[in-house]
Protein backbone atom coordinates (compact mmCIF):
# COMPACT_ATOMS: atom_id res chain seq x y z
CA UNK A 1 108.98 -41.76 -53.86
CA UNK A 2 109.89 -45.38 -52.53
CA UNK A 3 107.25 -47.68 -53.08
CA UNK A 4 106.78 -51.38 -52.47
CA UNK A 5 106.92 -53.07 -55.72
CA UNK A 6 103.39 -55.45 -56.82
CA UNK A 7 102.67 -58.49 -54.90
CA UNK A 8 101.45 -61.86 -56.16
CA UNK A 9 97.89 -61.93 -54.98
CA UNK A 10 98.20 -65.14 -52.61
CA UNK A 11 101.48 -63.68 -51.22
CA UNK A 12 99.92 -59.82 -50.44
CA UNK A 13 96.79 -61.19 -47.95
CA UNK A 14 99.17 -63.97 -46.20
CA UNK A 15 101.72 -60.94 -45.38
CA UNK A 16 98.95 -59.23 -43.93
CA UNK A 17 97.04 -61.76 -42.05
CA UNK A 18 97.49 -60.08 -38.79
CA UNK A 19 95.14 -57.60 -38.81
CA UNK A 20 93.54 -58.58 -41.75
CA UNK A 21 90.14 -58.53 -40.34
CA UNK A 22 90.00 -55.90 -38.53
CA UNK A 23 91.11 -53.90 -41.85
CA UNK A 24 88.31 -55.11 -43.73
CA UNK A 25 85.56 -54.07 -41.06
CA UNK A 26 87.73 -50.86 -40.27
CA UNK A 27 88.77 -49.21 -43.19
CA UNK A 28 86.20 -50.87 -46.49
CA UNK A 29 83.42 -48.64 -47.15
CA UNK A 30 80.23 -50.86 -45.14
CA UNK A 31 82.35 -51.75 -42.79
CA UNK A 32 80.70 -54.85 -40.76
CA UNK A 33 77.61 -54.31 -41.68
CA UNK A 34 78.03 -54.93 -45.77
CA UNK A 35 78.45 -58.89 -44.25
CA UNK A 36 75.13 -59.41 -42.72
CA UNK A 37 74.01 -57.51 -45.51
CA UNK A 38 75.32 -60.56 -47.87
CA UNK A 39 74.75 -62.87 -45.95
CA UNK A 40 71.15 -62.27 -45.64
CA UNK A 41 70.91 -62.90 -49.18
CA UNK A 42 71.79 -66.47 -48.99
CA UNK A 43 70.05 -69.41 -48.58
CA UNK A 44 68.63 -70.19 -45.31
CA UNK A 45 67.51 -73.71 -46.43
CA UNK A 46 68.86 -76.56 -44.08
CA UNK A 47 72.34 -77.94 -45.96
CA UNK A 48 72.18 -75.47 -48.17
CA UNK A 49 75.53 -75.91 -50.77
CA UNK A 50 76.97 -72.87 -51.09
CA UNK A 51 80.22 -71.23 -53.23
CA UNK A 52 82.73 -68.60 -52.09
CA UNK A 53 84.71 -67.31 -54.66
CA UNK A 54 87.89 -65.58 -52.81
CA UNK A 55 86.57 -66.91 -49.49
CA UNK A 56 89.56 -65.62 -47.53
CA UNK A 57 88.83 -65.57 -44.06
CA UNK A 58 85.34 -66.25 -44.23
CA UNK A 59 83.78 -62.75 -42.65
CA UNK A 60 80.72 -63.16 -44.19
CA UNK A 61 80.65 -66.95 -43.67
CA UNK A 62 80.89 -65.57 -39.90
CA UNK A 63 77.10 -64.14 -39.85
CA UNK A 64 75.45 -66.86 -42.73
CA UNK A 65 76.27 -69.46 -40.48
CA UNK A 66 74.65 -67.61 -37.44
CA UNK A 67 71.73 -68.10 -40.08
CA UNK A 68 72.42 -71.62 -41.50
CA UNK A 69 74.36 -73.38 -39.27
CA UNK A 70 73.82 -76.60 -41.64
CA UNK A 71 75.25 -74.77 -44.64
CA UNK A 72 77.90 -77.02 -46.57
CA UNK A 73 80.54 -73.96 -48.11
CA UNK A 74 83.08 -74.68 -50.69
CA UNK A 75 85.18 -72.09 -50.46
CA UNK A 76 88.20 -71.11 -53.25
CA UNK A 77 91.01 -68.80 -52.61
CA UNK A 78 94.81 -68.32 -52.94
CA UNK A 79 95.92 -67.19 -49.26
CA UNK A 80 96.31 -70.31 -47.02
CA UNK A 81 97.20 -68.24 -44.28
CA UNK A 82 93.76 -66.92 -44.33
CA UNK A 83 91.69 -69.92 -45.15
CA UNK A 84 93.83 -71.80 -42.43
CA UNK A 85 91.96 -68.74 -40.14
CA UNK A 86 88.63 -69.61 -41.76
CA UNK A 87 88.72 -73.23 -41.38
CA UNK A 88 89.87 -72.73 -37.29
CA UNK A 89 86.90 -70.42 -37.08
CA UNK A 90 84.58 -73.12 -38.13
CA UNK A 91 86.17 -76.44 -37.85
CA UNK A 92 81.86 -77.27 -36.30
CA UNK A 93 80.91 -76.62 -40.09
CA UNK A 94 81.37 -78.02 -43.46
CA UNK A 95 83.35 -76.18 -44.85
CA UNK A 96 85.70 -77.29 -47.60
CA UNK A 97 88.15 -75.06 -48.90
CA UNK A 98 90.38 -75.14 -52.57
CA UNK A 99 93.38 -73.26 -52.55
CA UNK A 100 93.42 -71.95 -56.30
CA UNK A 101 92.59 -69.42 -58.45
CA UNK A 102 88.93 -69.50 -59.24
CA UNK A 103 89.46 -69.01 -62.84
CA UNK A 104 91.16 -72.34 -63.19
CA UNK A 105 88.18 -74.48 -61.53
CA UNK A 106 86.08 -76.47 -62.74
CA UNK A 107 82.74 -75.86 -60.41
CA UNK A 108 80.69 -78.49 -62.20
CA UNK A 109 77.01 -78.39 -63.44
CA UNK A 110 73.95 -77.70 -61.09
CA UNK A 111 76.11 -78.22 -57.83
CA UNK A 112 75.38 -75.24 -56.11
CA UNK A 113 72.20 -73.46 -54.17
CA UNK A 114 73.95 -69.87 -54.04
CA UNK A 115 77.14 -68.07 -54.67
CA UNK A 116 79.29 -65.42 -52.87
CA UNK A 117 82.00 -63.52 -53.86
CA UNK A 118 82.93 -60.38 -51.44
CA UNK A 119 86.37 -58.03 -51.81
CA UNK A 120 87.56 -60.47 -54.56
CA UNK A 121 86.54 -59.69 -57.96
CA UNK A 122 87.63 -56.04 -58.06
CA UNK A 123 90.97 -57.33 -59.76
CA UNK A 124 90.24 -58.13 -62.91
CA UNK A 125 89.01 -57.22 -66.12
CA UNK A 126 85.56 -57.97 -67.70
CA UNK A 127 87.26 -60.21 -69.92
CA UNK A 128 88.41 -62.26 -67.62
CA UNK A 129 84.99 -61.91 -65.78
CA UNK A 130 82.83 -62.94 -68.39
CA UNK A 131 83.83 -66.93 -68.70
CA UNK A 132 84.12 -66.82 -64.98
CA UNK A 133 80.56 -65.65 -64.69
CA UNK A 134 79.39 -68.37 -67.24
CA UNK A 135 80.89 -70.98 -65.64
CA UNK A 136 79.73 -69.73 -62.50
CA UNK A 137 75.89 -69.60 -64.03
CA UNK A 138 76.22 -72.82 -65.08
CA UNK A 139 77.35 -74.63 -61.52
CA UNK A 140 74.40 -72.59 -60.00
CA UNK A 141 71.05 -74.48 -59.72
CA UNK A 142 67.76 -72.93 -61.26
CA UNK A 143 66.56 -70.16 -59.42
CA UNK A 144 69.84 -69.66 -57.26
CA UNK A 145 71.55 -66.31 -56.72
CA UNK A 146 74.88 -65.02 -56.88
CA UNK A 147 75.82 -62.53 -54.20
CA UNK A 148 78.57 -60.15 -55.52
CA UNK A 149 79.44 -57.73 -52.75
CA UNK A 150 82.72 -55.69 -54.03
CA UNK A 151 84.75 -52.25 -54.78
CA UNK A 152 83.14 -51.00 -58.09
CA UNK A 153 84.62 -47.78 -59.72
CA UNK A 154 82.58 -44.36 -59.41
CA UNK A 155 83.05 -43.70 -63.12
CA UNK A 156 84.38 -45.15 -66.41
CA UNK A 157 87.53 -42.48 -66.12
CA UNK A 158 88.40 -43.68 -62.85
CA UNK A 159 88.00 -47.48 -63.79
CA UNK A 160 90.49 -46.29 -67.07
CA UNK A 161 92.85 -44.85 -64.75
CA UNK A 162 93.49 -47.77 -62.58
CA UNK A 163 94.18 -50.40 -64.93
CA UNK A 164 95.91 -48.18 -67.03
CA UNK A 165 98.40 -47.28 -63.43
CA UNK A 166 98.13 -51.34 -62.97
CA UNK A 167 100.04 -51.72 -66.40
CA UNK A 168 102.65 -48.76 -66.00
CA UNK A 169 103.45 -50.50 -62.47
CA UNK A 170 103.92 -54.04 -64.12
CA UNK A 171 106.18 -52.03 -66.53
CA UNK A 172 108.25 -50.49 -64.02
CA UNK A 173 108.34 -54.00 -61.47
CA UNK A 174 109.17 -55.66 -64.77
CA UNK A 175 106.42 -57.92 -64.69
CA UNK A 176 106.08 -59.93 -67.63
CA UNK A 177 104.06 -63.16 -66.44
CA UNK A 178 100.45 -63.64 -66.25
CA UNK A 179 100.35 -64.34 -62.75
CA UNK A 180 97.56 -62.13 -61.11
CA UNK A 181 99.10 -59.64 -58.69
CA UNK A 182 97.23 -57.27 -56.03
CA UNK A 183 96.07 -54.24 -57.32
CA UNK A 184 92.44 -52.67 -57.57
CA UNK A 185 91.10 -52.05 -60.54
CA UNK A 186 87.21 -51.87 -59.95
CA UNK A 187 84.76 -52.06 -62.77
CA UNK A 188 81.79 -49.42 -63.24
CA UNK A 189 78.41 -50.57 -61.41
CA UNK A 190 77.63 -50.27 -65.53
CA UNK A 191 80.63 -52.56 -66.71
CA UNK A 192 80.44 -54.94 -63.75
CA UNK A 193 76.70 -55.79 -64.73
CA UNK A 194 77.56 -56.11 -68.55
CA UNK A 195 79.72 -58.33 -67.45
CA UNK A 196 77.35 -60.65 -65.37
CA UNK A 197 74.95 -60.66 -68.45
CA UNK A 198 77.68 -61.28 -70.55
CA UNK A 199 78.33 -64.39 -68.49
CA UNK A 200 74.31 -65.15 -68.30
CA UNK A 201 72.67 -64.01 -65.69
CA UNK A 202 69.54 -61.67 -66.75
CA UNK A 203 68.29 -60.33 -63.02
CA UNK A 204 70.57 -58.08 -61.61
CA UNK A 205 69.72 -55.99 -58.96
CA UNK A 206 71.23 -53.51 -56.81
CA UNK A 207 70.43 -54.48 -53.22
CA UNK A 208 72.67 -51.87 -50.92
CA UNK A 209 75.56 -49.70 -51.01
CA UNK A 210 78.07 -47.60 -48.94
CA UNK A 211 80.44 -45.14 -50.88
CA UNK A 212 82.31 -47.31 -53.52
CA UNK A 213 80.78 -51.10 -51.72
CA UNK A 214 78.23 -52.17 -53.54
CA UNK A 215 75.88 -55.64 -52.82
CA UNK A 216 74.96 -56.95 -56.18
CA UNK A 217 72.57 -59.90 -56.70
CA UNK A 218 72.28 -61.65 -59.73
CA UNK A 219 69.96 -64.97 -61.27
């Protein structure tokens, strides 16, 4: 069977911009609803500073800001196409965006009143969640929360199978660079919350779910 071979992550959601959206609400377990879900878990505190972590298009910046209009967002992601699309949709808010890979900012000490990360994370492996997460914990301010609304794998042989199919594809493209390249490879509910108190956060909570979507808070 022809197949298309891996994508660089950036270069898979600009190809697919049109209709991006629409996919997301359509066709990801939640559907609209897991974005007012997340959003209602952020601050609603006039100028509240908040971080996106793989902001894209913004989706769930599109109901937070129905909530906190005065919301200052710095979002981070590797798809201009679709942060171009999230800075048109809001060019009334503040609303800076870095086009990078998360793992290679530096989101400073105490900056931040809440963090949001939505469809992004289930990419990578706990090891390269865990310093993520501490770095994340320490640009959060004391007492602020860290939304994580993502894919997370039913069960540990499922979570094995996928990055184990991930490597036999990199084989077979021939991929020999670190670069990160689209493919899902969910963690456990189990491994995903190691993972946050690996990185230092020590309340984690379950706050909704819908098949494999799962809302996630954690302080």
């Amino acid at each position: 069977m022809n197949r298309q071979p891996l994508e660089k992550m950036g270069d898979f959601f600009n190809r697919r911009i049109d209709g991006y959206e629409e996919h997301q609400k359509k066709y990801v377990d939640g559907g609209e609803e897991l974005y007012a879900v997340t959003a209602a878990f952020l601050p609603s505190a006039p100028g509240a500073e908040i971080l996106d972590l793989g902001c894209g298009t913004g989706l769930e910046l599109d109901v937070y800001f129905q909530k906190n209009p005065t919301a200052a967002v710095t979002g981070i992601d590797l798809a201009d196409r679709l942060t171009d699309e999230l800075l048109r949709k809001h060019a009334d808010k503040n609303v800076q965006v870095i086009l990078a890979s998360y793992f290679d900012e530096d989101f400073g000490i105490a900056c931040y009143d809440a963090a949001v990360s939505v469809m992004s994370l289930h990419h990578f492996t706990a090891a390269q969640k865990i310093p993520l997460y501490r770095k994340l914990k320490d640009a959060l301010r004391p007492g602020a929360v860290f939304v994580l609304t993502d894919y997370l794998a039913p069960d540990d042989d499922f979570e094995a199978s996928r990055f184990a199919e991930l490597e036999r594809r990199k084989a077979e493209d021939g991929i020999t660079d670190d670069a990160f390249y689209h493919f899902d490879t969910p963690l456990t509910v189990a491994h995903e919350t190691e993972a946050l108190r690996a990185g230092g956060f020590t309340q984690i909570e379950i706050r909704a779910n819908w098949g494999n979507t799962y809302v996630l808070t954690a302080k």
